[in-house]
Protein backbone atom coordinates (compact mmCIF):
# COMPACT_ATOMS: atom_id res chain seq x y z
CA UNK A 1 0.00 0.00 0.00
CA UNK A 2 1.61 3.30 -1.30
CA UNK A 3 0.49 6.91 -0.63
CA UNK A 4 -0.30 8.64 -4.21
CA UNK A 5 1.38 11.71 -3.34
CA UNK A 6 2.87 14.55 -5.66
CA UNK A 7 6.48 13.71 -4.22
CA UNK A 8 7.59 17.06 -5.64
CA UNK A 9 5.08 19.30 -4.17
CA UNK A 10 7.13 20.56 -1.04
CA UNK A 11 10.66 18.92 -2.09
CA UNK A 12 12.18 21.07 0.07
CA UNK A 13 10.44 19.76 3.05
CA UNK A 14 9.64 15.83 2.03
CA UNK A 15 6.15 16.56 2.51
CA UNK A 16 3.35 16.67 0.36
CA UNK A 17 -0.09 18.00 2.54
CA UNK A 18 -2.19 20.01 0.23
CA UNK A 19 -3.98 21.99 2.43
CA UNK A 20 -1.14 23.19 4.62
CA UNK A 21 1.07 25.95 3.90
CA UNK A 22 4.43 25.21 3.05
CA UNK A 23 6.35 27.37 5.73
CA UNK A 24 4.22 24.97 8.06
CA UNK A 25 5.21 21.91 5.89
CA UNK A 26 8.75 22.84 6.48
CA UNK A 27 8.42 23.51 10.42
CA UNK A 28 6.92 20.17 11.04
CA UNK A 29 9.75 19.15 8.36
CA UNK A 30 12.36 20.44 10.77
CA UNK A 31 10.65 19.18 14.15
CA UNK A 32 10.51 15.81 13.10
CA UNK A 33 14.05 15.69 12.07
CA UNK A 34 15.20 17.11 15.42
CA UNK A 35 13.30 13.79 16.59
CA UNK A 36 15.97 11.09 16.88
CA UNK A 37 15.37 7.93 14.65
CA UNK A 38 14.15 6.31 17.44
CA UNK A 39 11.78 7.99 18.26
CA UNK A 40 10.60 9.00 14.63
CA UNK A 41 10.22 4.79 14.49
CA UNK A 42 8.54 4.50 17.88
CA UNK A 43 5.74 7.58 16.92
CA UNK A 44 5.43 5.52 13.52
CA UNK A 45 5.32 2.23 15.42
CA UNK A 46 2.56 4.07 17.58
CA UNK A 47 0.53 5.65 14.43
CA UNK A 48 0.34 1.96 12.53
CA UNK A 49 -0.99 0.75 16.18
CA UNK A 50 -3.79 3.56 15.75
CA UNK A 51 -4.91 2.54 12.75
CA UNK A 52 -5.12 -0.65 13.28
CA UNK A 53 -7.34 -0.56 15.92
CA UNK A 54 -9.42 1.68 14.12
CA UNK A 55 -10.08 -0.84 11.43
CA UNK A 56 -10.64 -3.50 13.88
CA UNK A 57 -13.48 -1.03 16.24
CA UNK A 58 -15.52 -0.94 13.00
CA UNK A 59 -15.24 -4.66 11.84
CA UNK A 60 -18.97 -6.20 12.34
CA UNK A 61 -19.25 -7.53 15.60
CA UNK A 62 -21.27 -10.47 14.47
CA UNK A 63 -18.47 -11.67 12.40
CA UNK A 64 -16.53 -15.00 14.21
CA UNK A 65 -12.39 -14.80 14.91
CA UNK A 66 -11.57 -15.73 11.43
CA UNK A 67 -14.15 -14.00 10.31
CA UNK A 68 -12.88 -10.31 11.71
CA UNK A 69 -9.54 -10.87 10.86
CA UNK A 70 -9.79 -11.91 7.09
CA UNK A 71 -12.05 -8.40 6.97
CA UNK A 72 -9.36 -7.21 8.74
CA UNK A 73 -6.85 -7.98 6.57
CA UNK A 74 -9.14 -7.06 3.51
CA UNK A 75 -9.59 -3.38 4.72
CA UNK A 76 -6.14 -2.51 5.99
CA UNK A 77 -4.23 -4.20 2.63
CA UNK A 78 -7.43 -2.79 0.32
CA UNK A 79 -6.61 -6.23 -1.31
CA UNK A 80 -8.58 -9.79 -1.24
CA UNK A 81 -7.75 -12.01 1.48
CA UNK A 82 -5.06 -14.29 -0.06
CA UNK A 83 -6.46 -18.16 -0.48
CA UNK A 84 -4.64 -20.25 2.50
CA UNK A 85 -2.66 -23.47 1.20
């Protein structure tokens, strides 16, 4: 799964927000570089965590364990779940 981004937009900053100014684009650009690589991987780490349990709080409820997590899987990839061998 790959964000369709204009990667040229803000090149100067590395991101590419369309509604946001670019002298903001370029301050959050410099605040997240002053952010060691840890902990640039540990607030990543922590935003994939998010989403994932966004996707699984709106899963049906009525679905079984299996169920949920091939939806699961369906939703968060945006692909079919693969066939199991």
């Amino acid at each position: 799964m790959v964000s369709k981004i204009e990667p040229d937009r803000y090149a100067n900053t590395g991101f590419s927000v369309k509604d946001t100014a670019p002298e903001i684009n370029e301050m959050i650009f410099r605040k997240m570089m002053a952010l060691t690589a840890g902990q640039r991987f540990e607030m990543g780490l922590s935003m994939m965590a998010t989403a994932r349990q966004m996707v699984w709080d709106t899963l049906p409820k009525h679905l079984d364990t299996a169920g949920r997590r091939r939806a699961f899987y369906e939703r968060f990839y945006g692909e079919p779940f693969p066939l199991a061998k």
